[in-house]
C-alpha atoms as a PDB file:
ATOM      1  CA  UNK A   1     107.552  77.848 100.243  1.00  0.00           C
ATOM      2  CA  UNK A   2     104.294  79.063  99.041  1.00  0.00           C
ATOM      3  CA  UNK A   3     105.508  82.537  99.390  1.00  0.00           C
ATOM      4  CA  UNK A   4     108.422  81.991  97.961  1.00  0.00           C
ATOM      5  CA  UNK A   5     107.166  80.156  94.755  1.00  0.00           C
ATOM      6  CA  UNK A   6     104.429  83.448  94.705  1.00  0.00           C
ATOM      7  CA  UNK A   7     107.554  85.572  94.453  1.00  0.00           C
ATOM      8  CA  UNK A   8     109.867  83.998  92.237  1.00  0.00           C
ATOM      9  CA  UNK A   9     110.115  80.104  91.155  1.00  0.00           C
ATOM     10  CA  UNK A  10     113.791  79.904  90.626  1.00  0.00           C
ATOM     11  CA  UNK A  11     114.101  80.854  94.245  1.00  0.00           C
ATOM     12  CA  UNK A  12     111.988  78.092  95.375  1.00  0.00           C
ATOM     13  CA  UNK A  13     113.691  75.743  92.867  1.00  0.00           C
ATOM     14  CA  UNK A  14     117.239  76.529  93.513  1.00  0.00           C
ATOM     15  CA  UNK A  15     116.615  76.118  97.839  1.00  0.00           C
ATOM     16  CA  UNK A  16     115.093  72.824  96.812  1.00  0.00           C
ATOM     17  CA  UNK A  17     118.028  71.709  94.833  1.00  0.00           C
ATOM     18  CA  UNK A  18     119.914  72.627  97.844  1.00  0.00           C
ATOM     19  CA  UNK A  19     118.484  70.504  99.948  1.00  0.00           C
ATOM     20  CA  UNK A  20     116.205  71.228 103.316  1.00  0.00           C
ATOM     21  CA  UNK A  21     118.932  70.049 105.326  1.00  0.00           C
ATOM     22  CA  UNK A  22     121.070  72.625 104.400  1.00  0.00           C
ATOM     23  CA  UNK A  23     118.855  75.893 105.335  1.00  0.00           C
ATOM     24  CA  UNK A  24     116.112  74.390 107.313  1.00  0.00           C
ATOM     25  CA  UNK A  25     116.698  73.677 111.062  1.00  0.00           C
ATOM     26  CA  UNK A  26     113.947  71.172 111.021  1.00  0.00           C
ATOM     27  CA  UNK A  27     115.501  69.189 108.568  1.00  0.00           C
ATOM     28  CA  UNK A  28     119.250  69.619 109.786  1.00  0.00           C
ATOM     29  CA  UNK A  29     120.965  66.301 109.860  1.00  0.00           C
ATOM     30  CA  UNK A  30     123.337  68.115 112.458  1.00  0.00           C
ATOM     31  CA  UNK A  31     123.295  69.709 115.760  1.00  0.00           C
ATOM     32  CA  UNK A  32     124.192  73.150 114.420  1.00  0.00           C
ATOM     33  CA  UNK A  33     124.491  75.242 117.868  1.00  0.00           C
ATOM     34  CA  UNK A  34     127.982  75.316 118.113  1.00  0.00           C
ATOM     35  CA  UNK A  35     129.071  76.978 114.643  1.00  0.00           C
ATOM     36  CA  UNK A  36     132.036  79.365 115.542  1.00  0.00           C
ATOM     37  CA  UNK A  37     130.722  82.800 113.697  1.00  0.00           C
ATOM     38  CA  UNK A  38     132.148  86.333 113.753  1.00  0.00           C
ATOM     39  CA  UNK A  39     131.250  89.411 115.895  1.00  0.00           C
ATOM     40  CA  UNK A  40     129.342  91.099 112.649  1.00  0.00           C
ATOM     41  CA  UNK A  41     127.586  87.545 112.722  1.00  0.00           C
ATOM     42  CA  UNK A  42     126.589  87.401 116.136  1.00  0.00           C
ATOM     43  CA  UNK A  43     125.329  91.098 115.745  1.00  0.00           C
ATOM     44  CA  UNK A  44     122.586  90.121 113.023  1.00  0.00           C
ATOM     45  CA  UNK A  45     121.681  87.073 115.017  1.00  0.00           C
ATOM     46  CA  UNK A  46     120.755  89.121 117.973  1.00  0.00           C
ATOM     47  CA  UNK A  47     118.978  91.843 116.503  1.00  0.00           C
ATOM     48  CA  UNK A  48     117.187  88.693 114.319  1.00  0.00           C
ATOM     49  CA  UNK A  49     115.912  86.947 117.387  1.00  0.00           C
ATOM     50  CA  UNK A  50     112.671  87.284 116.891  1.00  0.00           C
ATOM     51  CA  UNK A  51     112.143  86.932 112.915  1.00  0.00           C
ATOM     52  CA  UNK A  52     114.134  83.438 113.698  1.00  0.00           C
ATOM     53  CA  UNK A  53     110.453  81.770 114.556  1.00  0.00           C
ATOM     54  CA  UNK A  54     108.926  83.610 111.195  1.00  0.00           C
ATOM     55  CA  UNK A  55     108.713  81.456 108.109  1.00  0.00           C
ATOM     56  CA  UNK A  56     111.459  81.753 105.349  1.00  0.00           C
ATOM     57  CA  UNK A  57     110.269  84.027 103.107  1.00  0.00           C
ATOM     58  CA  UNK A  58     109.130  86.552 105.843  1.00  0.00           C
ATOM     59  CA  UNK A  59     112.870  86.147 107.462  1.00  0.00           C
ATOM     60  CA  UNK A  60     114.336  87.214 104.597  1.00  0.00           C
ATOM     61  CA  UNK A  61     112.295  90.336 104.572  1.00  0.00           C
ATOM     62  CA  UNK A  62     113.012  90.748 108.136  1.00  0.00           C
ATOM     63  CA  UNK A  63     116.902  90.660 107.240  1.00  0.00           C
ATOM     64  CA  UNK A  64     116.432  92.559 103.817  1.00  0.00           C
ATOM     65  CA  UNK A  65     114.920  95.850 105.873  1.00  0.00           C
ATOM     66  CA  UNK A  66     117.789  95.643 108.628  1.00  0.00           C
ATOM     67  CA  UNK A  67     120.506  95.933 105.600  1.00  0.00           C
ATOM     68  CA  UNK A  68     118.635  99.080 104.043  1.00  0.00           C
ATOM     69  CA  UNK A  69     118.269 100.601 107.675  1.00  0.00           C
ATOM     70  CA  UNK A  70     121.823  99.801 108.544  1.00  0.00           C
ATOM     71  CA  UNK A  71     123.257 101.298 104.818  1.00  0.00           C
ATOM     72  CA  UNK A  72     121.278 104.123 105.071  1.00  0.00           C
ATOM     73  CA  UNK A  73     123.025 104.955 108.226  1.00  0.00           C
ATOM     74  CA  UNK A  74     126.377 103.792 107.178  1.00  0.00           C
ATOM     75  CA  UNK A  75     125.837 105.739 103.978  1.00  0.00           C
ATOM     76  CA  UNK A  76     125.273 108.950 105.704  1.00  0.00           C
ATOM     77  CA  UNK A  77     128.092 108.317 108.764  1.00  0.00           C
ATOM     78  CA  UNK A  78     130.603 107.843 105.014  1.00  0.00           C
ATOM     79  CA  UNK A  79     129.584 110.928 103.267  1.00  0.00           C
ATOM     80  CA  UNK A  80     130.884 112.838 106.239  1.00  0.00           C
ATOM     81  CA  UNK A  81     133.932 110.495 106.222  1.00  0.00           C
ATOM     82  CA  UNK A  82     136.955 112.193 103.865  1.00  0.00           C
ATOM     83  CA  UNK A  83     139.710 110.197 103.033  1.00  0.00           C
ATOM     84  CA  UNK A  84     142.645 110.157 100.541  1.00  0.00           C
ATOM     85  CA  UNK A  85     142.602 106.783  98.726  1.00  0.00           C
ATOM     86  CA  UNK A  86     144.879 105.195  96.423  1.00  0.00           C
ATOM     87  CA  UNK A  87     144.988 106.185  92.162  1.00  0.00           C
ATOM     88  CA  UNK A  88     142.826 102.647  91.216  1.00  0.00           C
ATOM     89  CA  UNK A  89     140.409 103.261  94.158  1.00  0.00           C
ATOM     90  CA  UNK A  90     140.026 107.234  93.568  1.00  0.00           C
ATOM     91  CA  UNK A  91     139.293 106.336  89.728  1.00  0.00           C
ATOM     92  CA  UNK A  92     136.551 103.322  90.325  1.00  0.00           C
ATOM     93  CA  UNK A  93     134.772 105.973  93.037  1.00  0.00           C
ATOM     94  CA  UNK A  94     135.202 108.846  90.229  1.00  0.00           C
ATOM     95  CA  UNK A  95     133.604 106.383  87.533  1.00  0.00           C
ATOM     96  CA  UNK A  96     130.633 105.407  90.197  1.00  0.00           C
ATOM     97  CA  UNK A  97     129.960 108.574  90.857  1.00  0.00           C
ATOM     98  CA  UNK A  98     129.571 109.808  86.978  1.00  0.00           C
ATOM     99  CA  UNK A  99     127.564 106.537  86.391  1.00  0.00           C
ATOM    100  CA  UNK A 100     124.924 107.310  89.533  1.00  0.00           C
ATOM    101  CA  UNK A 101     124.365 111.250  89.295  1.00  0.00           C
ATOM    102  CA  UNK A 102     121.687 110.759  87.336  1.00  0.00           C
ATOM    103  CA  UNK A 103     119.562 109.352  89.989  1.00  0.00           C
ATOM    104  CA  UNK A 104     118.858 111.567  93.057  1.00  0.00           C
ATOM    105  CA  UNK A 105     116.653 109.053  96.028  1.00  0.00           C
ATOM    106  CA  UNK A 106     115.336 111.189  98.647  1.00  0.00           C
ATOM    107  CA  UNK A 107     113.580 109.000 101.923  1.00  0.00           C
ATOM    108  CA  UNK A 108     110.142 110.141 102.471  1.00  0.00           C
ATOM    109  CA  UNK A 109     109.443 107.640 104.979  1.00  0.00           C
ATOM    110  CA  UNK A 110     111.280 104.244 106.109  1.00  0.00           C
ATOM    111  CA  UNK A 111     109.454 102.681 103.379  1.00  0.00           C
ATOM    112  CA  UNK A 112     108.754 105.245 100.993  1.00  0.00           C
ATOM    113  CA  UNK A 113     111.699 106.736  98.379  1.00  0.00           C
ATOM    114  CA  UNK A 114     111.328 109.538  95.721  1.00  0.00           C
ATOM    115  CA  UNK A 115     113.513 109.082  92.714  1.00  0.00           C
ATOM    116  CA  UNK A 116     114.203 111.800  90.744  1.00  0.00           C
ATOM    117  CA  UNK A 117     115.702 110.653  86.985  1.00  0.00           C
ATOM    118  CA  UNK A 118     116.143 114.198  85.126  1.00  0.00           C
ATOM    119  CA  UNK A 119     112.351 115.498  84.238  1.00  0.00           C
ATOM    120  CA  UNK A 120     111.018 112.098  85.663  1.00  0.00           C
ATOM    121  CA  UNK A 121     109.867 111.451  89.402  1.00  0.00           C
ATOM    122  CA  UNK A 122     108.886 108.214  90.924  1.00  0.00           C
ATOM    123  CA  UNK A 123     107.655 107.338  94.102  1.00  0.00           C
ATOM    124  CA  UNK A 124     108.588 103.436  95.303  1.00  0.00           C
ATOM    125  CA  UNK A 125     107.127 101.516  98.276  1.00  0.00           C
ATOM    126  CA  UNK A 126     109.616  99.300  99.053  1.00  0.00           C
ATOM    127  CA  UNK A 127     107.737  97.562 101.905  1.00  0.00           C
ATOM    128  CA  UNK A 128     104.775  97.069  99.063  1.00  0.00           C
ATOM    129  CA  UNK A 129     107.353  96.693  96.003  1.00  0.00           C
ATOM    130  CA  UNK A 130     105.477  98.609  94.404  1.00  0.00           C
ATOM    131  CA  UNK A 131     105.890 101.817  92.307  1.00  0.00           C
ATOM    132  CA  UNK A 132     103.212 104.366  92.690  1.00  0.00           C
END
């Protein structure tokens, strides 16, 4: 909770307010082996096996870096994907697209992004969370 609280207080608050029993094994007032969950569920949990024994705060790292790695993939699998979609859906992508062409993010690394914002460059860490 420590590491939590050193990242952001509301989060530490607001899983308090919860309730341990809720999100913390160790406090569960049930058994809570036999959940039914979904294939996309059981998917995370095995790939998560091992970050299961790491503390809160470094789980949800764990799971944060196994979304970006699995929409960067998904990301580049869609932009070969070409599909006709409906009027409403065609118009929201269209308005997306206008909205996020600003912004070009080249990976340098698995960590390390370049974003380029008209004359302005950055270079973010997102392991670090920093911006150098």
């Amino acid at each position: 909770m420590e590491k939590v609280e050193a990242v952001d207080i509301r989060v530490k608050k607001y899983l308090e307010l919860a309730g341990y029993e809720k999100w913390a094994r160790s406090y569960a007032t049930v058994h809570r082996g036999w959940n039914l969950t979904s294939n996309i569920l059981e998917s995370i949990n095995k790939v998560l096996v091992s970050a299961r024994e790491l503390p809160i705060y470094d789980f949800l790292e764990e799971v944060l870096l196994l979304f970006v790695k699995w929409n960067c993939a998904n990301r580049q699998e869609a932009s070969y994907t070409f599909r006709t979609l409906i009027e409403k859906f065609n118009d929201m992508l269209s308005e997306n697209e206008a909205l996020c062409t600003r912004m070009t993010v080249v990976p340098s690394t698995e960590y390390m992004y370049t974003v380029h914002d008209k004359q302005k460059h950055f270079i973010i860490c997102i392991k670090k969370k920093i911006l150098m």
